[in-house]
PDB file of N, CA and C in Angstrom:
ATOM      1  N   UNK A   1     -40.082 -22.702  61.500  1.00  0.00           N
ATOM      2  CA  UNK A   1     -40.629 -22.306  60.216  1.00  0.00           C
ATOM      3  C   UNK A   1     -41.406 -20.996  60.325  1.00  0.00           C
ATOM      4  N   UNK A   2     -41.729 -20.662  61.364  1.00  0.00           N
ATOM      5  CA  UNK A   2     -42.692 -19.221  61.469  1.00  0.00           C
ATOM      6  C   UNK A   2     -42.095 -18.062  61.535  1.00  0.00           C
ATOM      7  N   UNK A   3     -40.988 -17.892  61.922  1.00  0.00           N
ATOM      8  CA  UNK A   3     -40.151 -16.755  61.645  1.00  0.00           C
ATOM      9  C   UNK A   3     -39.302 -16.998  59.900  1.00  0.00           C
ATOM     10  N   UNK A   4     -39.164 -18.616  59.118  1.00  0.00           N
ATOM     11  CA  UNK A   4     -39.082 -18.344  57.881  1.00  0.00           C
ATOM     12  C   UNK A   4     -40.123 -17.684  57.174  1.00  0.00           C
ATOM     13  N   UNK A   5     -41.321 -17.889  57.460  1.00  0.00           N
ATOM     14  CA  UNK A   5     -42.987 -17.775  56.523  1.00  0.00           C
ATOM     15  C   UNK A   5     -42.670 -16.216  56.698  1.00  0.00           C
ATOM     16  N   UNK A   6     -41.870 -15.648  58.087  1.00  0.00           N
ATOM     17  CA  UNK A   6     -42.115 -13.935  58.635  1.00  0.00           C
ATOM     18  C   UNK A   6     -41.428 -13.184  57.401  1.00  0.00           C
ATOM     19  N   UNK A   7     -40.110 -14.077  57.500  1.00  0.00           N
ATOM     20  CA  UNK A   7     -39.207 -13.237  56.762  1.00  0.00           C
ATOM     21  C   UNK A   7     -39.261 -13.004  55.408  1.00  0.00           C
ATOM     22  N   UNK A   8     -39.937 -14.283  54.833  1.00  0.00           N
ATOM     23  CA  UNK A   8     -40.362 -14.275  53.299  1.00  0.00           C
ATOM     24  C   UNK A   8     -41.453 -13.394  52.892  1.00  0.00           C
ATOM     25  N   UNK A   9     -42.560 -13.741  54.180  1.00  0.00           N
ATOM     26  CA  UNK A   9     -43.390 -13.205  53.517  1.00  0.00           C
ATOM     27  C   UNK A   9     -43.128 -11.281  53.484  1.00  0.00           C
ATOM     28  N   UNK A  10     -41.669 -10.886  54.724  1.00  0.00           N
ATOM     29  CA  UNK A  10     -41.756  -9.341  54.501  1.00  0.00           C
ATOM     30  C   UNK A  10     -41.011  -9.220  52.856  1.00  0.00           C
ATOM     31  N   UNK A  11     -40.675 -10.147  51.781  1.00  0.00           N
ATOM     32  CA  UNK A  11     -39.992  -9.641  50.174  1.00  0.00           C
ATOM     33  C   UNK A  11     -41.653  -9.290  49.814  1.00  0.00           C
ATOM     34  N   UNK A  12     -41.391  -7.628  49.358  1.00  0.00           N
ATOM     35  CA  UNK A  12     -42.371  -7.594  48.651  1.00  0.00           C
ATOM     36  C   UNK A  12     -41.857  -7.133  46.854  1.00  0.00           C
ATOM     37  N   UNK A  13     -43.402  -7.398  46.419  1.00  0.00           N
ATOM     38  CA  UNK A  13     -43.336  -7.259  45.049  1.00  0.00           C
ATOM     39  C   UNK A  13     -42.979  -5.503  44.308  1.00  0.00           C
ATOM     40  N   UNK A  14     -42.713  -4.784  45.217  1.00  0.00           N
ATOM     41  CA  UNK A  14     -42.632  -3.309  44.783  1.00  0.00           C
ATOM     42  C   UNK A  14     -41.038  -3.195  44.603  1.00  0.00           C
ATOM     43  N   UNK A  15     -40.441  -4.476  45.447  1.00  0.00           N
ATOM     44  CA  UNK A  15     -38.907  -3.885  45.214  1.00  0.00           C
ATOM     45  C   UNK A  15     -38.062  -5.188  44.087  1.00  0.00           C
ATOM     46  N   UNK A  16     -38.624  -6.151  43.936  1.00  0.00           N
ATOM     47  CA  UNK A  16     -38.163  -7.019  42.743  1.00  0.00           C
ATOM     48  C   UNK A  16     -37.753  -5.987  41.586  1.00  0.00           C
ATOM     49  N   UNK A  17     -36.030  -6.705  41.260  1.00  0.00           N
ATOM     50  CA  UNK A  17     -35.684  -5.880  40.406  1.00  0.00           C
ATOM     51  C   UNK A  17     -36.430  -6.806  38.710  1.00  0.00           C
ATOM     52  N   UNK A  18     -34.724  -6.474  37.505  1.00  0.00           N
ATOM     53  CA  UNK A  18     -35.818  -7.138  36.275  1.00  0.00           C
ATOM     54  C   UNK A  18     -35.883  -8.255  36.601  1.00  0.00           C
ATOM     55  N   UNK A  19     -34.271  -9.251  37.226  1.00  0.00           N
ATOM     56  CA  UNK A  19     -34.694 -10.719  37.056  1.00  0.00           C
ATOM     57  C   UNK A  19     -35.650 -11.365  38.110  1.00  0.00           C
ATOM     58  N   UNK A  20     -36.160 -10.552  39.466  1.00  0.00           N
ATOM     59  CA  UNK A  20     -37.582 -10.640  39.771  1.00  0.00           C
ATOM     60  C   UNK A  20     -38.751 -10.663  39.071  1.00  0.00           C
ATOM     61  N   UNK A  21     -38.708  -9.897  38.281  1.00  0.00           N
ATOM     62  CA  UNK A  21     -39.767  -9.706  37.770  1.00  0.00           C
ATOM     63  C   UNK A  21     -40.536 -10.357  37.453  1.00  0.00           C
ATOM     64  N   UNK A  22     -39.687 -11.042  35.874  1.00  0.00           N
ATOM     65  CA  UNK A  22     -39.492 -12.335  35.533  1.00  0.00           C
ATOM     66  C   UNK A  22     -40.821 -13.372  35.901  1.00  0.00           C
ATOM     67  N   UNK A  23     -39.951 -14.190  37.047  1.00  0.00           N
ATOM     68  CA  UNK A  23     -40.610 -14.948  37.692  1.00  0.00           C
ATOM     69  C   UNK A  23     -41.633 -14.449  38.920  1.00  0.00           C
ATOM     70  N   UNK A  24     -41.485 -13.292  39.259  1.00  0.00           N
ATOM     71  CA  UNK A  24     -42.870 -13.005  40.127  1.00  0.00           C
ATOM     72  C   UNK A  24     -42.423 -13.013  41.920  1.00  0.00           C
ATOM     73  N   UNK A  25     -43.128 -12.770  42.843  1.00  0.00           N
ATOM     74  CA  UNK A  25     -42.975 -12.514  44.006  1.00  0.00           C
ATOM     75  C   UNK A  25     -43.048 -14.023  44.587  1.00  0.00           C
ATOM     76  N   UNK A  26     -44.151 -14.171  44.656  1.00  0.00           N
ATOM     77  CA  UNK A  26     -44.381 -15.773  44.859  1.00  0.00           C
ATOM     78  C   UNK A  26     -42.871 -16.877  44.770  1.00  0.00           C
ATOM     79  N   UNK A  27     -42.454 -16.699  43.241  1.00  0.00           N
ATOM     80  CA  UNK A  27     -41.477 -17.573  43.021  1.00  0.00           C
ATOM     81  C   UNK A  27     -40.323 -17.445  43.519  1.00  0.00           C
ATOM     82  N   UNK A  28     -40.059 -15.877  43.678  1.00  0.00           N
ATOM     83  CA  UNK A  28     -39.062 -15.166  44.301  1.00  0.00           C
ATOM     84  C   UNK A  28     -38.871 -15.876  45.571  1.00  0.00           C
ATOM     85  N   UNK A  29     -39.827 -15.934  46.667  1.00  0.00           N
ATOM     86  CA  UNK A  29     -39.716 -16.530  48.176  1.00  0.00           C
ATOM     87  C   UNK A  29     -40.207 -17.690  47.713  1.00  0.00           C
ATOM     88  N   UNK A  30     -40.422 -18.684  47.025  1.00  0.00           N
ATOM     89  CA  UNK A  30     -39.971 -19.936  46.894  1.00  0.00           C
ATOM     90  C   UNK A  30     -38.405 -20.327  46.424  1.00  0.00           C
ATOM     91  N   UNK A  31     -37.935 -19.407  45.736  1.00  0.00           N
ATOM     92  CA  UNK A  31     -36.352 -19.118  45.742  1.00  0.00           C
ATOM     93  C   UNK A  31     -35.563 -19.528  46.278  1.00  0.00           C
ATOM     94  N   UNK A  32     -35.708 -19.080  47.918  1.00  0.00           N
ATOM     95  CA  UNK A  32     -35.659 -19.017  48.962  1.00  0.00           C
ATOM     96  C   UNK A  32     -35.258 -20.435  49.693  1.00  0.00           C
ATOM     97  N   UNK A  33     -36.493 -21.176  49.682  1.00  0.00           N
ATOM     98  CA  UNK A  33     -36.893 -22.069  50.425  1.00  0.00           C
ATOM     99  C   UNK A  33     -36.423 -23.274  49.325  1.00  0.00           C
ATOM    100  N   UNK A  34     -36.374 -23.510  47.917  1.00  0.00           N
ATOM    101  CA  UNK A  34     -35.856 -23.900  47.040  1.00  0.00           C
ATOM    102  C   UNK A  34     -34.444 -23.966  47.483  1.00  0.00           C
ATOM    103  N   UNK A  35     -33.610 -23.151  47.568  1.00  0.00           N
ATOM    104  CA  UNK A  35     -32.437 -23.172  47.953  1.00  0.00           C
ATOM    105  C   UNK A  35     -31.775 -23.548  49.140  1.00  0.00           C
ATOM    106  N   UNK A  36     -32.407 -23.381  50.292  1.00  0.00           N
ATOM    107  CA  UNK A  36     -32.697 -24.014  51.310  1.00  0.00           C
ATOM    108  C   UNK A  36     -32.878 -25.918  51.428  1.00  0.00           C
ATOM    109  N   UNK A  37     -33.410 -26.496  50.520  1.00  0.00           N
ATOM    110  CA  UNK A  37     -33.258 -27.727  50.539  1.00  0.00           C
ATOM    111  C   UNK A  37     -32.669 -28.379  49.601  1.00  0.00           C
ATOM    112  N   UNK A  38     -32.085 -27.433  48.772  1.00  0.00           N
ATOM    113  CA  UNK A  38     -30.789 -28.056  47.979  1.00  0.00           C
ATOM    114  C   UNK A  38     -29.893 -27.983  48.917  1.00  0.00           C
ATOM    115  N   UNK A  39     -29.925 -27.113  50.033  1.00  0.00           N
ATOM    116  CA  UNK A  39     -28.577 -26.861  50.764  1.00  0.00           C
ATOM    117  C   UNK A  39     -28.303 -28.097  52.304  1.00  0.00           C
ATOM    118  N   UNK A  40     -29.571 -27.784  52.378  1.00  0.00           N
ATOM    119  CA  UNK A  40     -29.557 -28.940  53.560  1.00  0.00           C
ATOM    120  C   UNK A  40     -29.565 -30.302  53.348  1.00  0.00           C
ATOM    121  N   UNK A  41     -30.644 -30.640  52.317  1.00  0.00           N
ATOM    122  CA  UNK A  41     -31.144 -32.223  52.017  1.00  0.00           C
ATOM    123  C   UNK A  41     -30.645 -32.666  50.851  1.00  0.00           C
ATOM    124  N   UNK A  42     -29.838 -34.085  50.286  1.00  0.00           N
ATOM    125  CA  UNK A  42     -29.770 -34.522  52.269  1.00  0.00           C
ATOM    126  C   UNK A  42     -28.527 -34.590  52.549  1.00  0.00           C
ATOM    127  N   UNK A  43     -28.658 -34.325  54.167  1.00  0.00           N
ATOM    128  CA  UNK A  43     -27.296 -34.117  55.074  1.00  0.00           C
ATOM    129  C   UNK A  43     -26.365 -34.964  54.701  1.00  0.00           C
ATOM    130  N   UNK A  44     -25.027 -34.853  54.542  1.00  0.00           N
ATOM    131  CA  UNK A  44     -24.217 -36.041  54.356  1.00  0.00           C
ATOM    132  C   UNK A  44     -24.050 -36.755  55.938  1.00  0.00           C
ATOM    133  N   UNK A  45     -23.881 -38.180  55.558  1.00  0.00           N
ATOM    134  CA  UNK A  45     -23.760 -38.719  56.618  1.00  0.00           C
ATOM    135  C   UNK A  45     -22.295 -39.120  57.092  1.00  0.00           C
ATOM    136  N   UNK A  46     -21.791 -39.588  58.302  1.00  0.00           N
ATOM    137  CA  UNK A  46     -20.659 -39.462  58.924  1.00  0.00           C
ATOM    138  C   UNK A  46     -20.171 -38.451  59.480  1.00  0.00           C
ATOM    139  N   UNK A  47     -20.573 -37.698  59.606  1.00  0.00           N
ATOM    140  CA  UNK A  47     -20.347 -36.559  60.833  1.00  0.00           C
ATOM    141  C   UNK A  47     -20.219 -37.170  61.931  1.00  0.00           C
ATOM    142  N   UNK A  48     -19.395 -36.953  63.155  1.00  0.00           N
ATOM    143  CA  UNK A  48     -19.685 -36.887  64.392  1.00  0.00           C
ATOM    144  C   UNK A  48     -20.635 -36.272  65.976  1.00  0.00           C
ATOM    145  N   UNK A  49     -20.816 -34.751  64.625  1.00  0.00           N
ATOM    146  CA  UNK A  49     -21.745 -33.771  65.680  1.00  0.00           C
ATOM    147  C   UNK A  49     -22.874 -34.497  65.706  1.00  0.00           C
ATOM    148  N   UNK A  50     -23.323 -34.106  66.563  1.00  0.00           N
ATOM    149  CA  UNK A  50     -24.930 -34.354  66.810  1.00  0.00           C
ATOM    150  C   UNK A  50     -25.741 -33.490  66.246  1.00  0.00           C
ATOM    151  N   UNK A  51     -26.444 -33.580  65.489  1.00  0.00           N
ATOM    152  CA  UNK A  51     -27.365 -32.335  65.066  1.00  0.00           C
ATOM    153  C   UNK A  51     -28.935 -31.897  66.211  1.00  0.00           C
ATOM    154  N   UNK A  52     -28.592 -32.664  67.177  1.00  0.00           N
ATOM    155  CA  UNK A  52     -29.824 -32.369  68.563  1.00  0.00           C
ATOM    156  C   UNK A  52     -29.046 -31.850  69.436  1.00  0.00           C
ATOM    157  N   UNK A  53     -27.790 -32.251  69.603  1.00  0.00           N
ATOM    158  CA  UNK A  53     -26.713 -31.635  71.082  1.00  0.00           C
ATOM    159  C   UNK A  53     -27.297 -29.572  71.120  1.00  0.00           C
ATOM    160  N   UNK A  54     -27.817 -29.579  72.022  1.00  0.00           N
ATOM    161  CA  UNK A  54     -28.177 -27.878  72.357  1.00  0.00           C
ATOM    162  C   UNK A  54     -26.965 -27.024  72.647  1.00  0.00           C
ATOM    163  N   UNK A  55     -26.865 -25.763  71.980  1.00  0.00           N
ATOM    164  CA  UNK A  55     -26.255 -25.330  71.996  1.00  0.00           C
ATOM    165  C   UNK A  55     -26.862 -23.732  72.862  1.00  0.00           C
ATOM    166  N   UNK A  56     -25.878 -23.007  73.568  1.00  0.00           N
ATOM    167  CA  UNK A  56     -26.675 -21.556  74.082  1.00  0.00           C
ATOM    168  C   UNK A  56     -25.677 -20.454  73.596  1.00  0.00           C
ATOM    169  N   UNK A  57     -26.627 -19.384  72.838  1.00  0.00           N
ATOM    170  CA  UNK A  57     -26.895 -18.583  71.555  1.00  0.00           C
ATOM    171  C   UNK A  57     -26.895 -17.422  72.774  1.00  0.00           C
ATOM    172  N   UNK A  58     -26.653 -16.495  71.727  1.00  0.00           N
ATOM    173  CA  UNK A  58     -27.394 -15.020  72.148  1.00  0.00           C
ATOM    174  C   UNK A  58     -28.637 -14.767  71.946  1.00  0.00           C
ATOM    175  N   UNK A  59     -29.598 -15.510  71.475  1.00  0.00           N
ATOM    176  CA  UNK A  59     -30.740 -15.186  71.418  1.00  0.00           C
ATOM    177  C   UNK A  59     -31.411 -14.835  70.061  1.00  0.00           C
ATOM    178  N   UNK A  60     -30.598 -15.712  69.480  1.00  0.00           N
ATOM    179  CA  UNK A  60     -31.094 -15.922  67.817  1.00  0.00           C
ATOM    180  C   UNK A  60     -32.505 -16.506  67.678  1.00  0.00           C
ATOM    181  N   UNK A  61     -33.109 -15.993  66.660  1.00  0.00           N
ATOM    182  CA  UNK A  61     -34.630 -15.781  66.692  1.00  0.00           C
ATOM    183  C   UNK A  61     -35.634 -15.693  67.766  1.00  0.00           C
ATOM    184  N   UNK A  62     -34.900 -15.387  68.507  1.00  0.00           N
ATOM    185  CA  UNK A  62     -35.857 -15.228  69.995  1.00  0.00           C
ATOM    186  C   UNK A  62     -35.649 -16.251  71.019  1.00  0.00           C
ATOM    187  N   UNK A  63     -35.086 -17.563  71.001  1.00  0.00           N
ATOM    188  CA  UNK A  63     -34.473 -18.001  71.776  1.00  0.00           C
ATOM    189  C   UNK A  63     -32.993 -18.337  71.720  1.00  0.00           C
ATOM    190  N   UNK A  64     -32.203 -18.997  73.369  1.00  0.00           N
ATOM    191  CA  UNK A  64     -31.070 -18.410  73.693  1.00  0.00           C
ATOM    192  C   UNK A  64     -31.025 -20.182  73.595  1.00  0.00           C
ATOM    193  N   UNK A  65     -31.169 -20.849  73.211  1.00  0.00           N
ATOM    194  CA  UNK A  65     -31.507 -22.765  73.365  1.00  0.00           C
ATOM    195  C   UNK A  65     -31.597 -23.197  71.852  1.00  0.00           C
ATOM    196  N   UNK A  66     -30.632 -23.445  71.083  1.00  0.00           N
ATOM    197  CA  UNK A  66     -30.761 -23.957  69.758  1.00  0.00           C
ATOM    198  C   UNK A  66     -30.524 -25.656  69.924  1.00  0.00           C
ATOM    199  N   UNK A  67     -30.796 -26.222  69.031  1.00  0.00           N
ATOM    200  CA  UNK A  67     -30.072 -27.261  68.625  1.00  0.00           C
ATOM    201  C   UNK A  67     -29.223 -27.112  67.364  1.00  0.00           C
ATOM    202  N   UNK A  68     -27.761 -27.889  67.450  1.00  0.00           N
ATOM    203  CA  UNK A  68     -27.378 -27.578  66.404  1.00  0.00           C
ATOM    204  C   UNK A  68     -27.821 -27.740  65.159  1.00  0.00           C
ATOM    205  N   UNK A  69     -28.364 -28.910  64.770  1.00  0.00           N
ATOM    206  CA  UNK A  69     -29.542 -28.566  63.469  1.00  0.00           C
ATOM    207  C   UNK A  69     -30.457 -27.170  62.976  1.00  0.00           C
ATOM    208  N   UNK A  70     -30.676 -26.692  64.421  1.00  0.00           N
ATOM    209  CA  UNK A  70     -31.962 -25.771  64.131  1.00  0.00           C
ATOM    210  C   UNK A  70     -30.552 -24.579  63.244  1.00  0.00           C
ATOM    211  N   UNK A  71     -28.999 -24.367  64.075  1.00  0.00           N
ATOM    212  CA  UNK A  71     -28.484 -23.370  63.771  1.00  0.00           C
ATOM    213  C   UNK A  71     -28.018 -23.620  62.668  1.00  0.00           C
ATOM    214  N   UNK A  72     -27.652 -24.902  62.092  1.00  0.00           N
ATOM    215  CA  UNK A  72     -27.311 -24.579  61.053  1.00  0.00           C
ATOM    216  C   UNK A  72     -28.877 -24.532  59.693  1.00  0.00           C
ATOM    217  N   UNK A  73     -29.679 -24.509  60.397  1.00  0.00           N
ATOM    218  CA  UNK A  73     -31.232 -24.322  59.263  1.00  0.00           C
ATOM    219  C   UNK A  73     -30.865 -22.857  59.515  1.00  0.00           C
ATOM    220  N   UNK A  74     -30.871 -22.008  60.452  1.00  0.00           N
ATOM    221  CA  UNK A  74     -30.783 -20.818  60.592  1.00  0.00           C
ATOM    222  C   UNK A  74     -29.555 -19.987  59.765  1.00  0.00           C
ATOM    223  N   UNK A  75     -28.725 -20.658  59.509  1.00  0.00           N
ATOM    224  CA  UNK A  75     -27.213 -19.887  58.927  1.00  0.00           C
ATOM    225  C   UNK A  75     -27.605 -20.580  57.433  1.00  0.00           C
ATOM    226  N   UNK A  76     -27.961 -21.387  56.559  1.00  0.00           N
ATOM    227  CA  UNK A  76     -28.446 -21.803  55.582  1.00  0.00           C
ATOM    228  C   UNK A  76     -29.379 -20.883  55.243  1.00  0.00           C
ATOM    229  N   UNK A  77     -30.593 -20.678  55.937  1.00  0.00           N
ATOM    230  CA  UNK A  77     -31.618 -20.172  55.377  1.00  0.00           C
ATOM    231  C   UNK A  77     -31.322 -18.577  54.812  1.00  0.00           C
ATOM    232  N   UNK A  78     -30.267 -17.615  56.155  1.00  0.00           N
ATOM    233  CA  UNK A  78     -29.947 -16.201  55.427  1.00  0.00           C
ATOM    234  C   UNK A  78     -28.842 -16.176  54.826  1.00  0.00           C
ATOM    235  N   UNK A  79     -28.164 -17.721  53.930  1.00  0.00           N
ATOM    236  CA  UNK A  79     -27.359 -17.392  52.993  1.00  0.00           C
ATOM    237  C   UNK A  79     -28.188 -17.702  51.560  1.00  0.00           C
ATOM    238  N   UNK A  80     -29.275 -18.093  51.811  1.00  0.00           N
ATOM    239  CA  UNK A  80     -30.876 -18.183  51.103  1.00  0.00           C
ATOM    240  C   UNK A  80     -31.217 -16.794  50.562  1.00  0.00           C
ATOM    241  N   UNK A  81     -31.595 -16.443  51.946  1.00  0.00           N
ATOM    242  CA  UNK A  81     -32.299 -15.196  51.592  1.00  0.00           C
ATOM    243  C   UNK A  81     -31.376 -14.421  51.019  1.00  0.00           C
ATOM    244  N   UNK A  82     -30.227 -14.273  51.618  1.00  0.00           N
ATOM    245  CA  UNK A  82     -29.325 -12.835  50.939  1.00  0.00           C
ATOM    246  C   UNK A  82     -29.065 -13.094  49.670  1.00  0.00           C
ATOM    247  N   UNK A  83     -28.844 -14.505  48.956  1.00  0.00           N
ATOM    248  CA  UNK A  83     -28.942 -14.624  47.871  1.00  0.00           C
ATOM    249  C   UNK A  83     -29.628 -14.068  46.719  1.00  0.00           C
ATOM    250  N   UNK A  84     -31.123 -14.669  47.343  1.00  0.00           N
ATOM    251  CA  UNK A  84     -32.292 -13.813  46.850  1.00  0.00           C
ATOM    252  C   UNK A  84     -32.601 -12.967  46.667  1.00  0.00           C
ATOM    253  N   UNK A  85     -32.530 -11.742  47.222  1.00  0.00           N
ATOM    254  CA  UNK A  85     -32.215 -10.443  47.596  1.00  0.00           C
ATOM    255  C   UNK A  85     -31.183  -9.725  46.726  1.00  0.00           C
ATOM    256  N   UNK A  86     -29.736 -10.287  46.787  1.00  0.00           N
ATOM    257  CA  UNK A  86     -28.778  -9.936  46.090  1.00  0.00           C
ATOM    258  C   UNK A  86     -29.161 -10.019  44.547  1.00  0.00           C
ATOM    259  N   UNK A  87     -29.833 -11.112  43.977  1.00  0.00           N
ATOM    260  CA  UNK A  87     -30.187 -11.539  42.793  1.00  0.00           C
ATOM    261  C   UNK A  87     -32.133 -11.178  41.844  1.00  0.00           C
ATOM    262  N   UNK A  88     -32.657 -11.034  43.129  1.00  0.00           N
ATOM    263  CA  UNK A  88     -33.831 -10.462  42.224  1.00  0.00           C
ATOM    264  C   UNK A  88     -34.868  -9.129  43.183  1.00  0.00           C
ATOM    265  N   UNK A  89     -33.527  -8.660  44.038  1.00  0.00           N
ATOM    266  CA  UNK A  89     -34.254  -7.444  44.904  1.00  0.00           C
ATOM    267  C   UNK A  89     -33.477  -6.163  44.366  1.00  0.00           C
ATOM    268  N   UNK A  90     -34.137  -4.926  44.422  1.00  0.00           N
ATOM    269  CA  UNK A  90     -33.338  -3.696  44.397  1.00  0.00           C
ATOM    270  C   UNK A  90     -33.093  -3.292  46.177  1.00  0.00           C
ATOM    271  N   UNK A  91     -32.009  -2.989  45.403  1.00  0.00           N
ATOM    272  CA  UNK A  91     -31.125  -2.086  47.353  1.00  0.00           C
ATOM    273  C   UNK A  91     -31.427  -3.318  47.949  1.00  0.00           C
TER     274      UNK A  91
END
């Protein structure tokens, strides 16, 4: 979660376009995280993967040791953000 709090907290309020505006900076990176647990929760069940089995990364967010849960919170969260971005950021 501390590299999510990093990344949210770098949306600032100078580049929200109109439909930012709108709703504000704040709501903007709750957006975010809003979307994020529509996306994840809750997991469907019957899968076979393990969502703890470790997986080794190139070194995504700073470590090279994921679990598969953590990667797919990680590939969820910047189809989150780019969303966000795409929809209430300029450039």
């Amino acid at each position: 979660m501390r590299n999510t709090d990093h990344m949210t907290s770098a949306l600032r309020s100078d580049r929200l376009n109109n439909n930012g505006k709108v709703c504000g900076i704040d709501s903007a990176k709750a957006h975010v995280l809003g979307c994020l647990d529509k996306q994840l929760f809750p997991l469907k069940r019957g899968s076979n993967a393990s969502l703890d089995e470790v997986k080794l990364t190139e070194g995504f967010w700073g470590r090279k040791r994921l679990a598969a849960g953590e990667l797919l919170f990680i590939g969820h969260f910047h189809a989150c953000l780019g969303a966000a971005k795409s929809y209430l950021f300029r450039g």
